[in-house]
C-alpha atoms as a PDB file:
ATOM      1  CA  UNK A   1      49.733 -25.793  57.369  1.00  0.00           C
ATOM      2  CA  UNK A   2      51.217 -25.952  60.947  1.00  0.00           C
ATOM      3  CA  UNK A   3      55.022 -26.086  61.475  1.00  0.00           C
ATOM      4  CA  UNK A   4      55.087 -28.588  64.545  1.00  0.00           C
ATOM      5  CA  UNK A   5      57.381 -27.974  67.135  1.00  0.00           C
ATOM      6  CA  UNK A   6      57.170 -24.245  68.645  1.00  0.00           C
ATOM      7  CA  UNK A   7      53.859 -23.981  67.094  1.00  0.00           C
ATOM      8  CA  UNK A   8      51.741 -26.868  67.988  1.00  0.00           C
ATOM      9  CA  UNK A   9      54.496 -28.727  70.703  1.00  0.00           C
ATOM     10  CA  UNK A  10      58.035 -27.760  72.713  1.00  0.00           C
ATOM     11  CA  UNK A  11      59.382 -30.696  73.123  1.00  0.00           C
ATOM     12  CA  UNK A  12      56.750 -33.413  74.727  1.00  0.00           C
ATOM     13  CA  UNK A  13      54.274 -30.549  76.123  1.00  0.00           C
ATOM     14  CA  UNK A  14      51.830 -28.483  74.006  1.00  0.00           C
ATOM     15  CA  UNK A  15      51.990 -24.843  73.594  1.00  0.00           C
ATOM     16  CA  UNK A  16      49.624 -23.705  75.917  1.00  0.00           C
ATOM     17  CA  UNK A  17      46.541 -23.064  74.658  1.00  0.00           C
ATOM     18  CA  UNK A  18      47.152 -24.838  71.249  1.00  0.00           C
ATOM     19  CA  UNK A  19      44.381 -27.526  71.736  1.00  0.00           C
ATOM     20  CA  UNK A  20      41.779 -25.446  71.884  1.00  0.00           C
ATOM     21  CA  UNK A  21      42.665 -23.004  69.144  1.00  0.00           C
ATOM     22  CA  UNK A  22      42.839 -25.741  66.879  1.00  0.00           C
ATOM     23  CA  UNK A  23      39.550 -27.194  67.760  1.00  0.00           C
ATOM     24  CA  UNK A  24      38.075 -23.566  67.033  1.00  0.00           C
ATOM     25  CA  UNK A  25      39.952 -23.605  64.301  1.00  0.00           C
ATOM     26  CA  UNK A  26      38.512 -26.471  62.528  1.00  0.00           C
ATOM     27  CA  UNK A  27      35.100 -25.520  64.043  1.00  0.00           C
ATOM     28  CA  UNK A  28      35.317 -22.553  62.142  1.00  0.00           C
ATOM     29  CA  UNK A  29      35.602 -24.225  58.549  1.00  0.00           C
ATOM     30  CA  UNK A  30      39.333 -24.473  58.188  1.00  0.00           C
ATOM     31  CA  UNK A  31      41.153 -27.544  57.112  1.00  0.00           C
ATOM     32  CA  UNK A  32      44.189 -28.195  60.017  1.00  0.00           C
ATOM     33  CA  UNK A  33      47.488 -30.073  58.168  1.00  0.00           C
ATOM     34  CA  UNK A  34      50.330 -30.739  60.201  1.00  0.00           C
ATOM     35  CA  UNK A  35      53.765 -30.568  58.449  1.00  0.00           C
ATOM     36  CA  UNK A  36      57.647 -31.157  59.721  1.00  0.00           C
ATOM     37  CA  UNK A  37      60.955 -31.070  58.227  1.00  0.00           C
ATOM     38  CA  UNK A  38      61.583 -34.063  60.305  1.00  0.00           C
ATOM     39  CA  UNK A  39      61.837 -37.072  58.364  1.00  0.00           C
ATOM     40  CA  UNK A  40      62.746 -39.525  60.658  1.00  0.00           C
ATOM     41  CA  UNK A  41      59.172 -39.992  62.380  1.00  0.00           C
ATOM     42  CA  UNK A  42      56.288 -41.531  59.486  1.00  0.00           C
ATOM     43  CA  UNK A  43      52.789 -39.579  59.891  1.00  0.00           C
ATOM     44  CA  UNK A  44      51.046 -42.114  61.982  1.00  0.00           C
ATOM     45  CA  UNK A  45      53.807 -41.624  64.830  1.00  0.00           C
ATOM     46  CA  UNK A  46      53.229 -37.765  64.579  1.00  0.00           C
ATOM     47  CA  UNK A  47      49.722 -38.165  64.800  1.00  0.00           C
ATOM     48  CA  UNK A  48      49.868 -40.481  67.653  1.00  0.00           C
ATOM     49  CA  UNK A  49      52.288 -38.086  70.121  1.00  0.00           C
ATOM     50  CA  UNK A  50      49.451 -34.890  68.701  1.00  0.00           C
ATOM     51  CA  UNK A  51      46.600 -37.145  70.200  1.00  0.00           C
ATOM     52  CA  UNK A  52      48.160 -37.860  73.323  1.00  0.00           C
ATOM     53  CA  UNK A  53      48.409 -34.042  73.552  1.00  0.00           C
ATOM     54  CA  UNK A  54      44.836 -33.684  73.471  1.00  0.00           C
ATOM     55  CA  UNK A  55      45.278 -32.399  69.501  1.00  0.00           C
ATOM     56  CA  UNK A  56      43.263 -34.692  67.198  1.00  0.00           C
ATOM     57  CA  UNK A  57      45.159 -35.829  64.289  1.00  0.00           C
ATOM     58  CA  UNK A  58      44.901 -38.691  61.270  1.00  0.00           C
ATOM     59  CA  UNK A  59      47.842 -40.191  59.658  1.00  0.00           C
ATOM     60  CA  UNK A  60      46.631 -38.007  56.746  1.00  0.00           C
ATOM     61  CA  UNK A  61      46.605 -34.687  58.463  1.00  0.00           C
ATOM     62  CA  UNK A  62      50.225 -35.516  58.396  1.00  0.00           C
ATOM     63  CA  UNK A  63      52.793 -34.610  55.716  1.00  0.00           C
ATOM     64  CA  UNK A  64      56.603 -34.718  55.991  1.00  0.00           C
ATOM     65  CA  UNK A  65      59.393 -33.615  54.246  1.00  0.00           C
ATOM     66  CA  UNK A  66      60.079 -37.427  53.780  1.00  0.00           C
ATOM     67  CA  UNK A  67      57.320 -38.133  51.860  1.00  0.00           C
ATOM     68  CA  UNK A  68      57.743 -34.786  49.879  1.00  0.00           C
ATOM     69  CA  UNK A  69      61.822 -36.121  49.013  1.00  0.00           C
ATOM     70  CA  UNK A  70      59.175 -39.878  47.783  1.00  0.00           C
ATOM     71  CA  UNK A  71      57.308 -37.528  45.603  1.00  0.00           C
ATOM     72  CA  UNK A  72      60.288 -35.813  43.721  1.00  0.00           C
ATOM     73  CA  UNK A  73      61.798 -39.243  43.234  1.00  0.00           C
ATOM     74  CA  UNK A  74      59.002 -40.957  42.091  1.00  0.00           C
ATOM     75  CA  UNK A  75      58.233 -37.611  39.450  1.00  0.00           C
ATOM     76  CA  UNK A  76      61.913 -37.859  38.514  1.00  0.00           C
ATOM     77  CA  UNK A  77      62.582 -41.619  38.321  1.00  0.00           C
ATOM     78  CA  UNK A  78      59.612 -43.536  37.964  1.00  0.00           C
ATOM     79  CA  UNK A  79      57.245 -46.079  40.097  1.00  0.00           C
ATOM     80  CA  UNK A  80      59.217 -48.564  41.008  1.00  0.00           C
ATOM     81  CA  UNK A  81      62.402 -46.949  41.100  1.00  0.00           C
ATOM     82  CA  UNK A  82      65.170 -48.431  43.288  1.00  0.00           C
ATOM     83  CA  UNK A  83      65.837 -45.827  45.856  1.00  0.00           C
ATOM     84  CA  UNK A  84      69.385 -45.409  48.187  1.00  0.00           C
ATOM     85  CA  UNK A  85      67.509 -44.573  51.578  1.00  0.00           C
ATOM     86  CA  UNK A  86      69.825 -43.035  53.773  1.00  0.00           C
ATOM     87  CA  UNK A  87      68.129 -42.350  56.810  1.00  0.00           C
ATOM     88  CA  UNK A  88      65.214 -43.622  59.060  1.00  0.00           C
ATOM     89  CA  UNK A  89      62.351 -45.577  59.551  1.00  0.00           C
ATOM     90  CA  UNK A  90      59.836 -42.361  58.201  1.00  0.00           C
ATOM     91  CA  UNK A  91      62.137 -42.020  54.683  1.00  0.00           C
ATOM     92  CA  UNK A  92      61.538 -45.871  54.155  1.00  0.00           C
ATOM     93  CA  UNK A  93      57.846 -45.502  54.720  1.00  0.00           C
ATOM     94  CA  UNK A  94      57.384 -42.447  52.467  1.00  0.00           C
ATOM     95  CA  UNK A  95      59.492 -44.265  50.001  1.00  0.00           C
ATOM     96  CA  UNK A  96      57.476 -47.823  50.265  1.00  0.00           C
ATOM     97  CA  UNK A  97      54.035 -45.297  49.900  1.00  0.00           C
ATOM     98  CA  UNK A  98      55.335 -43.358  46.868  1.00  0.00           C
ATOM     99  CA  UNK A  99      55.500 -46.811  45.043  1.00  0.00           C
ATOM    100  CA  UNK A 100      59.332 -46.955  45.258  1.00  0.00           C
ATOM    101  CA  UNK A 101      61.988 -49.634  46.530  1.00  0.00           C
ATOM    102  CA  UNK A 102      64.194 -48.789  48.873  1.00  0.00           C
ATOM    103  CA  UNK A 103      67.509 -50.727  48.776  1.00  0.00           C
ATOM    104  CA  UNK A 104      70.413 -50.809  50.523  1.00  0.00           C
ATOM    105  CA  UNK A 105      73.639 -48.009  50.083  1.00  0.00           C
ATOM    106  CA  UNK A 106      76.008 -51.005  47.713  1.00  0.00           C
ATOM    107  CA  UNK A 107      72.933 -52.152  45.731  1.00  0.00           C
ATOM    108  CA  UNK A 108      72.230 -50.913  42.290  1.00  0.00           C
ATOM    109  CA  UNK A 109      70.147 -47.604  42.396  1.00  0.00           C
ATOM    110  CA  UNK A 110      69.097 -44.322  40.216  1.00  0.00           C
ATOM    111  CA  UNK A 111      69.206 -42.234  42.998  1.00  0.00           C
ATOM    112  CA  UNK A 112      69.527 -41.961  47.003  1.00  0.00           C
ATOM    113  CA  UNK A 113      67.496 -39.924  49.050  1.00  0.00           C
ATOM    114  CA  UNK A 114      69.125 -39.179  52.706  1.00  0.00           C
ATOM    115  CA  UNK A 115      66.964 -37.446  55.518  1.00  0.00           C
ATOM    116  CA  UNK A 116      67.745 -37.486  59.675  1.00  0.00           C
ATOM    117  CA  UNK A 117      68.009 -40.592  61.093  1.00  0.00           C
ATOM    118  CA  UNK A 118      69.555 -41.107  64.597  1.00  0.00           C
ATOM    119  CA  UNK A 119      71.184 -45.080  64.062  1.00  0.00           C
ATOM    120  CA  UNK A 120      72.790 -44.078  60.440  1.00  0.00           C
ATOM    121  CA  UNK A 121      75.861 -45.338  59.980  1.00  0.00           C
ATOM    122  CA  UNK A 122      79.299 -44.090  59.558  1.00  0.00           C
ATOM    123  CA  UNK A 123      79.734 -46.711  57.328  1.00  0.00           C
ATOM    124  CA  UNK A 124      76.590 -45.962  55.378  1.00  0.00           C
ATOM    125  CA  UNK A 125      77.504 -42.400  54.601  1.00  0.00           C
ATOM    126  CA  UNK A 126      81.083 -43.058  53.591  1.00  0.00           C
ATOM    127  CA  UNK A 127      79.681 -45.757  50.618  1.00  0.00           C
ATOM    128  CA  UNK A 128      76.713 -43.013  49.732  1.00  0.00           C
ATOM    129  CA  UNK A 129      78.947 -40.350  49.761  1.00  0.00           C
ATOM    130  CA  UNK A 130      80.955 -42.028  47.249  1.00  0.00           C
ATOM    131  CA  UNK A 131      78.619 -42.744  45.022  1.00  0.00           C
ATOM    132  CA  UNK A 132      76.836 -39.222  44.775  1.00  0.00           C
ATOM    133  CA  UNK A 133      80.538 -38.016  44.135  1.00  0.00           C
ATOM    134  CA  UNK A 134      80.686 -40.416  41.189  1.00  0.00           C
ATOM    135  CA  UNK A 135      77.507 -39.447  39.988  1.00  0.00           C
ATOM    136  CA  UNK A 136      74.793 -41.227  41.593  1.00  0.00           C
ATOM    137  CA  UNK A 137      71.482 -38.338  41.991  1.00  0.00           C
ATOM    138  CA  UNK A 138      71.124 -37.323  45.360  1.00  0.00           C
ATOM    139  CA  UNK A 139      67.673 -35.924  47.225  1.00  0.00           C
ATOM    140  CA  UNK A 140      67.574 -34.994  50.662  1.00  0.00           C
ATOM    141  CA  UNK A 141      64.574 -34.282  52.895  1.00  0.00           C
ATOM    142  CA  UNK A 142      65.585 -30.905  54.896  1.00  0.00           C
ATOM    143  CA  UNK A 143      68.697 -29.256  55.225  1.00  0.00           C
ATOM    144  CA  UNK A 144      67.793 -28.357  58.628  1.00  0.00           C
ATOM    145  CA  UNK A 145      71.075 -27.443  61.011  1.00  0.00           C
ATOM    146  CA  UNK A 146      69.787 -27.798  64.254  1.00  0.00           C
ATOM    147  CA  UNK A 147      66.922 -30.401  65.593  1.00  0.00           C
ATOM    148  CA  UNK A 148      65.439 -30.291  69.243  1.00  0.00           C
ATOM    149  CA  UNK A 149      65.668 -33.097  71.444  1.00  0.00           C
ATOM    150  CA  UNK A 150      65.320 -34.575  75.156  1.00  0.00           C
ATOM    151  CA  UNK A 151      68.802 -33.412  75.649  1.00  0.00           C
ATOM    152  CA  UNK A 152      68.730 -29.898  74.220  1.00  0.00           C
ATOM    153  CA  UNK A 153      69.396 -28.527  70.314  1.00  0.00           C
ATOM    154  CA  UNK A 154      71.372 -31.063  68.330  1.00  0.00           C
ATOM    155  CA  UNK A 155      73.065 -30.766  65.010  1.00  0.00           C
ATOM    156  CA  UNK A 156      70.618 -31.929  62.176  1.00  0.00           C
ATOM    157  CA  UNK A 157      70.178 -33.327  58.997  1.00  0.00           C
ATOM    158  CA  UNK A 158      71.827 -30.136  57.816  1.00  0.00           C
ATOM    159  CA  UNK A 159      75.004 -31.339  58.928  1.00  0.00           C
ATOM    160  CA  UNK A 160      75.215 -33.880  57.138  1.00  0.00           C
ATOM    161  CA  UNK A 161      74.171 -32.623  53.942  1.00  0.00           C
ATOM    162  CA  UNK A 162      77.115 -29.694  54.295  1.00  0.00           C
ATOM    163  CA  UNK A 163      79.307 -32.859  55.274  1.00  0.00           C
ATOM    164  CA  UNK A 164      78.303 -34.891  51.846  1.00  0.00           C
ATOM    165  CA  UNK A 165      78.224 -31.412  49.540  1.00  0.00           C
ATOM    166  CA  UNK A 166      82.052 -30.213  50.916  1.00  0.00           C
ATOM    167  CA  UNK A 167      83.209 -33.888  50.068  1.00  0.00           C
ATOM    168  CA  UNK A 168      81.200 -34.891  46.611  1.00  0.00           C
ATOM    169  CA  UNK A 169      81.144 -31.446  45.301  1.00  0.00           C
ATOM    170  CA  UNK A 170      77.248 -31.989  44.619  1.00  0.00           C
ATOM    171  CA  UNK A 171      74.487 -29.870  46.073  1.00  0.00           C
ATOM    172  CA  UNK A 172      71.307 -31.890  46.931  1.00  0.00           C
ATOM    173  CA  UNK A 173      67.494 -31.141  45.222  1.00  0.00           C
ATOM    174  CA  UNK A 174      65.869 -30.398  48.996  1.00  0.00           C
ATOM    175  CA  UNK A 175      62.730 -31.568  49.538  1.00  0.00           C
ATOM    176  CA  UNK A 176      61.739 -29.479  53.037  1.00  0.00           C
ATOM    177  CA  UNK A 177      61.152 -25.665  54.265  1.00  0.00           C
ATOM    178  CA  UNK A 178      62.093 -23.228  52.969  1.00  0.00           C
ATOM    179  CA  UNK A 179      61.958 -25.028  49.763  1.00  0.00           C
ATOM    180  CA  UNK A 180      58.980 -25.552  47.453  1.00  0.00           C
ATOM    181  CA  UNK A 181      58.226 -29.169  47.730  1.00  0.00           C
ATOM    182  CA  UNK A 182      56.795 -30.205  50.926  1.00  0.00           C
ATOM    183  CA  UNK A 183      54.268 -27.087  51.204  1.00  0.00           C
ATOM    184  CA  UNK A 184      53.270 -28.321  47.313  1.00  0.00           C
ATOM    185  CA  UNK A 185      52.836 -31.768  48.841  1.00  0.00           C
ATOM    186  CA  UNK A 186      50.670 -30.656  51.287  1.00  0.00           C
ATOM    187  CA  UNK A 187      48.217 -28.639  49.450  1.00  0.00           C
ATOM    188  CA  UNK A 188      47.977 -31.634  46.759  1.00  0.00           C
ATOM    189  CA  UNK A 189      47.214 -34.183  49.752  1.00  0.00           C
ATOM    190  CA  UNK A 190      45.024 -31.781  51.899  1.00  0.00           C
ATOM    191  CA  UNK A 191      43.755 -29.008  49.693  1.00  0.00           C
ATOM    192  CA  UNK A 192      42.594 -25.687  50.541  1.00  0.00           C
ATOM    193  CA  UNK A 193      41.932 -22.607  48.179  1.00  0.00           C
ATOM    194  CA  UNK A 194      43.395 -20.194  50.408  1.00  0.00           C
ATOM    195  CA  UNK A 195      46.719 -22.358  52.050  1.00  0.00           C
ATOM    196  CA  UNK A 196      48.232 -20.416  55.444  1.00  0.00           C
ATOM    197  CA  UNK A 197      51.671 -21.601  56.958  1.00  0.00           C
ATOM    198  CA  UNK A 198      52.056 -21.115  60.393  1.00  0.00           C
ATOM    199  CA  UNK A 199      55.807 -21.285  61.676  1.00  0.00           C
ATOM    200  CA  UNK A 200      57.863 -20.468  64.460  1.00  0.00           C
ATOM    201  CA  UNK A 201      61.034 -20.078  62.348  1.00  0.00           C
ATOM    202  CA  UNK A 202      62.000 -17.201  59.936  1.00  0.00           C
ATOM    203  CA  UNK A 203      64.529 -18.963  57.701  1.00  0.00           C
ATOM    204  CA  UNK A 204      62.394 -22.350  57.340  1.00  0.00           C
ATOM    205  CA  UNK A 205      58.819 -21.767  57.941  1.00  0.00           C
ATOM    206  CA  UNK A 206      58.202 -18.039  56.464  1.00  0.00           C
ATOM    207  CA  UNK A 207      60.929 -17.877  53.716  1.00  0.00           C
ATOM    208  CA  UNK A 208      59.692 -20.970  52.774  1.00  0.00           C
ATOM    209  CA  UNK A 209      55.962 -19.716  52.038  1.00  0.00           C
ATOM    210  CA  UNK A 210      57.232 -17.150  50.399  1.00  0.00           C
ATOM    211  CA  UNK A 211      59.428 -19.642  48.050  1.00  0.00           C
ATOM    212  CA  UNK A 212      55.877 -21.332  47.596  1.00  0.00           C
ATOM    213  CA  UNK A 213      53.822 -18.101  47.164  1.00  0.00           C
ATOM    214  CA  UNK A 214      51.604 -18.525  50.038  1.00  0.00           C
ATOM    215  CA  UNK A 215      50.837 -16.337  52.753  1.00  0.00           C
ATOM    216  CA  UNK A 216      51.863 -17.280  56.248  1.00  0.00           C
ATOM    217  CA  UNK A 217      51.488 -16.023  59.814  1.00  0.00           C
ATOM    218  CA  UNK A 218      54.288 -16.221  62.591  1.00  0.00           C
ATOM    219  CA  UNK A 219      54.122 -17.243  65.953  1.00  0.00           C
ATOM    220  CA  UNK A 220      56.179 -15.999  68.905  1.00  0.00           C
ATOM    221  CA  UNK A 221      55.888 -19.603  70.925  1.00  0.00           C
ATOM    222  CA  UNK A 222      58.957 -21.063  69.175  1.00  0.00           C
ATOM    223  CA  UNK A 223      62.530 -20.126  68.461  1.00  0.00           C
ATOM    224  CA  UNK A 224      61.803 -16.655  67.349  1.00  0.00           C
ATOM    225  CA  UNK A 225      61.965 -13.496  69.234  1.00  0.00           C
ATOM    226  CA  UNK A 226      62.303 -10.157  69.604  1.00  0.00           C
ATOM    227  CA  UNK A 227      65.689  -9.703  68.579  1.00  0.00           C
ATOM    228  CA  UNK A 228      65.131 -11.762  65.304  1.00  0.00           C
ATOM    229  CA  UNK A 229      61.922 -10.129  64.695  1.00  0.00           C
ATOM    230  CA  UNK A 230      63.238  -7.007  64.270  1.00  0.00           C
ATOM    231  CA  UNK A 231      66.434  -7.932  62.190  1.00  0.00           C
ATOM    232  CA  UNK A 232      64.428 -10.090  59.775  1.00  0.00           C
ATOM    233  CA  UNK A 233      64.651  -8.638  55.863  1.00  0.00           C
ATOM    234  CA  UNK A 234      62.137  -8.936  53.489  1.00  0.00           C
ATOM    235  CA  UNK A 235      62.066 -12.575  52.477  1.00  0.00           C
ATOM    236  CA  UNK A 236      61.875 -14.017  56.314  1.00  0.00           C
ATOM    237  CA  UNK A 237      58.802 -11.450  56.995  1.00  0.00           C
ATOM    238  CA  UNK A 238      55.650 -13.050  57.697  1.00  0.00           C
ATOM    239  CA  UNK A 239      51.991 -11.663  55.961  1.00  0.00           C
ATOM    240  CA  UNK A 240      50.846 -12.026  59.791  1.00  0.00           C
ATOM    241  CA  UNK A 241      51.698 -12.091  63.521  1.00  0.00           C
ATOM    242  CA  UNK A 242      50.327 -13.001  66.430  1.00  0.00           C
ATOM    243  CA  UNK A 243      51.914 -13.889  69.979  1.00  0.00           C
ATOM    244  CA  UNK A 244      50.450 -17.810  69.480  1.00  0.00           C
ATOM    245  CA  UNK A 245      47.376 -19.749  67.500  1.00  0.00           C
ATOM    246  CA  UNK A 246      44.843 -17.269  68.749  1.00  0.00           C
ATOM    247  CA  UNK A 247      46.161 -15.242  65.687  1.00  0.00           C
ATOM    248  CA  UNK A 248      43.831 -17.931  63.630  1.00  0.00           C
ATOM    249  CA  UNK A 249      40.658 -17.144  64.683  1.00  0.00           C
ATOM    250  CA  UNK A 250      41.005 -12.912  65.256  1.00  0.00           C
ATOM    251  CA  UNK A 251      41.260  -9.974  62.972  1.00  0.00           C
ATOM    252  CA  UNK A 252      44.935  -9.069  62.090  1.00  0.00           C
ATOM    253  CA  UNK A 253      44.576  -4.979  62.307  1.00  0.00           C
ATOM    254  CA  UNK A 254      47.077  -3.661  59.871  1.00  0.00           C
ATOM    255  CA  UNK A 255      49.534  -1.140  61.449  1.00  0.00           C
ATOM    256  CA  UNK A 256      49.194   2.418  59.727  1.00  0.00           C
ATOM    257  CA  UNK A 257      51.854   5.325  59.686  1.00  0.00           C
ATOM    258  CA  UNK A 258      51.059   7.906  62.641  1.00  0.00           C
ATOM    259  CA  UNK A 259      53.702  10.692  61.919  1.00  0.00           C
ATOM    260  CA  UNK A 260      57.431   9.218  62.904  1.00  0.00           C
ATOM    261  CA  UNK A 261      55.701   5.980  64.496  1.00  0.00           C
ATOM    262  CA  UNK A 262      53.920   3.335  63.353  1.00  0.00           C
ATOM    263  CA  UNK A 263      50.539   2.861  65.372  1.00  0.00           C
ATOM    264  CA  UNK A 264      48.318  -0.513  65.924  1.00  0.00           C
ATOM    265  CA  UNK A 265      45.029  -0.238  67.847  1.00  0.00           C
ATOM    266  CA  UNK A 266      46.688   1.722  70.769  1.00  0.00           C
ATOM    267  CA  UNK A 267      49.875   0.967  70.479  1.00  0.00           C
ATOM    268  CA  UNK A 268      52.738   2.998  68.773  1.00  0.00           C
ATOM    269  CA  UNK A 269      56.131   2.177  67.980  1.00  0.00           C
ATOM    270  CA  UNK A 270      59.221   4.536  66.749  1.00  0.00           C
ATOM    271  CA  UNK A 271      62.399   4.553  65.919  1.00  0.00           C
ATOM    272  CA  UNK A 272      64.756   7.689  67.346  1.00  0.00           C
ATOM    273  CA  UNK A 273      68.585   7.777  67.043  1.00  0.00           C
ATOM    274  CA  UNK A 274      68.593   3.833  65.771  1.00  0.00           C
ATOM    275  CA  UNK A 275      66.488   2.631  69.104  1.00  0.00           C
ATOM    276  CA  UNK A 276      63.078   1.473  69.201  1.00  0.00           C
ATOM    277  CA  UNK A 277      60.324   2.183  72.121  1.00  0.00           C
ATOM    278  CA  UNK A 278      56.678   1.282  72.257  1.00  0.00           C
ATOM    279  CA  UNK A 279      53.775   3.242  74.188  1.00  0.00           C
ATOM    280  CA  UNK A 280      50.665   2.565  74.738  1.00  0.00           C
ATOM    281  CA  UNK A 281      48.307  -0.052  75.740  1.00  0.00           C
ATOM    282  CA  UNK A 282      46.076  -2.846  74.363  1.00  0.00           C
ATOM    283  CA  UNK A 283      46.333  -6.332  73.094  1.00  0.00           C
ATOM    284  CA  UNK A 284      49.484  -8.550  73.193  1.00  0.00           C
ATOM    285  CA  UNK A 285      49.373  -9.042  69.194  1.00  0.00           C
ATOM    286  CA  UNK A 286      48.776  -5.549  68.482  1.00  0.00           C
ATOM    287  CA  UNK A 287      52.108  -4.947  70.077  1.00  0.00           C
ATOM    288  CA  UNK A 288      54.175  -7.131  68.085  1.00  0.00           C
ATOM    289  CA  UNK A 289      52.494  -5.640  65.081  1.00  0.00           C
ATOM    290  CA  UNK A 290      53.784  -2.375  66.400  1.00  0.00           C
ATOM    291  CA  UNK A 291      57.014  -3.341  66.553  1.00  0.00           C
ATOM    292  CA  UNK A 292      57.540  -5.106  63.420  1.00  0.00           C
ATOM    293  CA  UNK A 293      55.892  -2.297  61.431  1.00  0.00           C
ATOM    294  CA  UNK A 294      58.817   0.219  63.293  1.00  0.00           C
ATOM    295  CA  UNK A 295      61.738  -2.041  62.807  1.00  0.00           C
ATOM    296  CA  UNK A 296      61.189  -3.075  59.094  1.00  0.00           C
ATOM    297  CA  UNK A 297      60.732   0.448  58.133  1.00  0.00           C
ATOM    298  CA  UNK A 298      63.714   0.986  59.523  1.00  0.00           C
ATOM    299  CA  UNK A 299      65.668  -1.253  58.770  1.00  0.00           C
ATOM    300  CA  UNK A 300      64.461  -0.496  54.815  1.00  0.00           C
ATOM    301  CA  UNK A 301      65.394   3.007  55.179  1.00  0.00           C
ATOM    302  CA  UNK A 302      68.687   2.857  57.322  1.00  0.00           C
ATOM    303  CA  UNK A 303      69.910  -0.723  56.162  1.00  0.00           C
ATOM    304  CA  UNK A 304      70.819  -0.831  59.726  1.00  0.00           C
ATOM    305  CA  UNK A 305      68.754  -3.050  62.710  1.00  0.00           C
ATOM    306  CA  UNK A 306      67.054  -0.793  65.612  1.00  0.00           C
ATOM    307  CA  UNK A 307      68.393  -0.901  68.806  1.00  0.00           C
ATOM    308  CA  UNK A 308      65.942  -3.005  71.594  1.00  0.00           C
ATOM    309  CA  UNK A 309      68.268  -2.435  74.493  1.00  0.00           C
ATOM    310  CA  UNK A 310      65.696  -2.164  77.378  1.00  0.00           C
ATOM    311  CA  UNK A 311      62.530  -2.641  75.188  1.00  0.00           C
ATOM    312  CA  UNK A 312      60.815  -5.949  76.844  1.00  0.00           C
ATOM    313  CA  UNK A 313      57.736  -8.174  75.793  1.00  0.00           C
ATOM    314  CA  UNK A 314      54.980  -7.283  77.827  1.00  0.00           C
ATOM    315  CA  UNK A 315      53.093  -9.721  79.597  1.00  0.00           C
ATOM    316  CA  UNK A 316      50.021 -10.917  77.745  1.00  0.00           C
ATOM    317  CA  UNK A 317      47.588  -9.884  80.714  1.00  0.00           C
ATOM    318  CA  UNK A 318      48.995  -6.264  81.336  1.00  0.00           C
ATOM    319  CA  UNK A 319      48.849  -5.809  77.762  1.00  0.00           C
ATOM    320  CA  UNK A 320      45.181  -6.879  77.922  1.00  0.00           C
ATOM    321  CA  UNK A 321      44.397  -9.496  75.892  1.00  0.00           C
END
């Protein structure tokens, strides 16, 4: 289950390398689903930007956080059900597919479901936050803060759900990372007996496989990096790591104590005095293994994050990958 944007994309370019590691990927035996907390965009318009960048993708390789928010309506309300649909063109379409009717925010409802949409209205939001106060059930998609765009990091769907909950009192049933429901919908639509999350993000993609009790691996192509690596506590710490999707197809070596250090196939990271230093040599992964292993143990034992002043990422060729 790939998170899509700092794991597959940034922005309208690929990661480097990503194409190919996901054709090996599949080549390999695995089953490849695509998943986003971004509900304004329906599957076959994700799949359609992945082809242009050389990744193959189906409609159905697709699964959003829209059509996760569909799902927990239809469970809770029925087939059929006359759905508030705050939000874009990807939230009507997962509504329409779930067998539900979306109406309009003044027509009779049993529930609303809101997700991001760029041309919502003011308007719109006043008359659903109204009704949600007064009772009306409300689901949202994500409660994502921030959302990339052409013009740099813009405030999200988040926003407006902290906007609606400080006004109607009422916190939202969330469909998206890190809850439960759209990693659920996923498996049920894809499958897979042994279901991986791959993420970018600590507080979306990892914490939410652990919500859903699945193991995940973290990539360092997205919004994560060192300093967040080493800060993150227990429930934003991936099963794996690797610097980007080669991490799929290699052996994750596990790091092992080695006296005050913590030691990865020839690496080996310590913490002295609170600050953290890595010697050694050998593959870029290895290192951030290193380094995790250090930090965490740590940060367990001191309750206090290790100093990286002067500790840089190596480049992945001198580290010899």
């Amino acid at each position: 289950m790939l998170d899509l944007d700092g794991v597959v994309y940034v922005g309208e370019h690929a990661v480097p390398g990503a194409a190919e590691h996901l054709r090996a990927t599949r080549a390999a035996g695995m089953r490849v689903a695509f998943i986003t907390n971004n509900a304004a965009r329906p599957p076959e318009t994700v799949a359609k930007h992945l082809t242009e960048l050389g990744i193959a993708a189906e409609p159905t390789d697709v699964v959003t956080s829209a059509q996760a928010a569909a799902r927990l309506a239809r469970d809770r309300f029925g087939e059929g059900a006359p759905i508030v649909r705050l939000g874009g063109p990807g939230l009507e379409a997962a509504l329409h597919e779930a067998g539900l009717v979306p109406v309009g925010v003044e027509d009779h409802a049993v529930a609303v479901v809101s997700g991001y949409g760029p041309d919502v209205l003011w308007r719109d939001i006043m008359r659903v936050a109204v009704r949600v106060r007064d009772g009306l059930p409300w689901l949202a998609t994500n409660a994502d803060g921030t959302i990339p765009t052409a013009f740099g990091v813009a405030p999200g769907h988040g926003v407006l759900v902290e906007t609606l909950t400080r006004f109607t009192g009422v916190t939202p049933v969330v469909a998206g990372k890190p809850e439960r429901p759209l990693l659920e919908e996923t498996v049920r639509r894809v499958g897979g007996a042994r279901p991986l999350m791959i993420g970018d993000r600590l507080d979306t993609d990892i914490e939410g496989a652990r919500n859903a009790q699945v193991d995940s691996l973290l990539v360092m192509t997205g919004v994560t990096g060192l300093e967040a690596l080493v800060a993150a506590q227990r429930h934003h710490r991936p099963t794996f790591l690797s610097a980007d999707l080669t991490g799929l197809l290699e052996a994750h070596p596990e790091p092992v104590r080695d006296g005050d250090g913590w030691a990865v196939d020839g690496w080996r990271a310590t913490v002295r005095d609170g600050r953290l230093s890595v010697s050694g040599e050998g593959a870029l992964d290895d290192w951030w293994r290193a380094v995790a292993a250090a930090a965490w143990s740590h940060l367990d034992a001191e309750g206090s994050v290790a100093d990286i002043t002067g500790l840089g990422v190596p480049d992945a060729g001198t580290a010899g990958r």
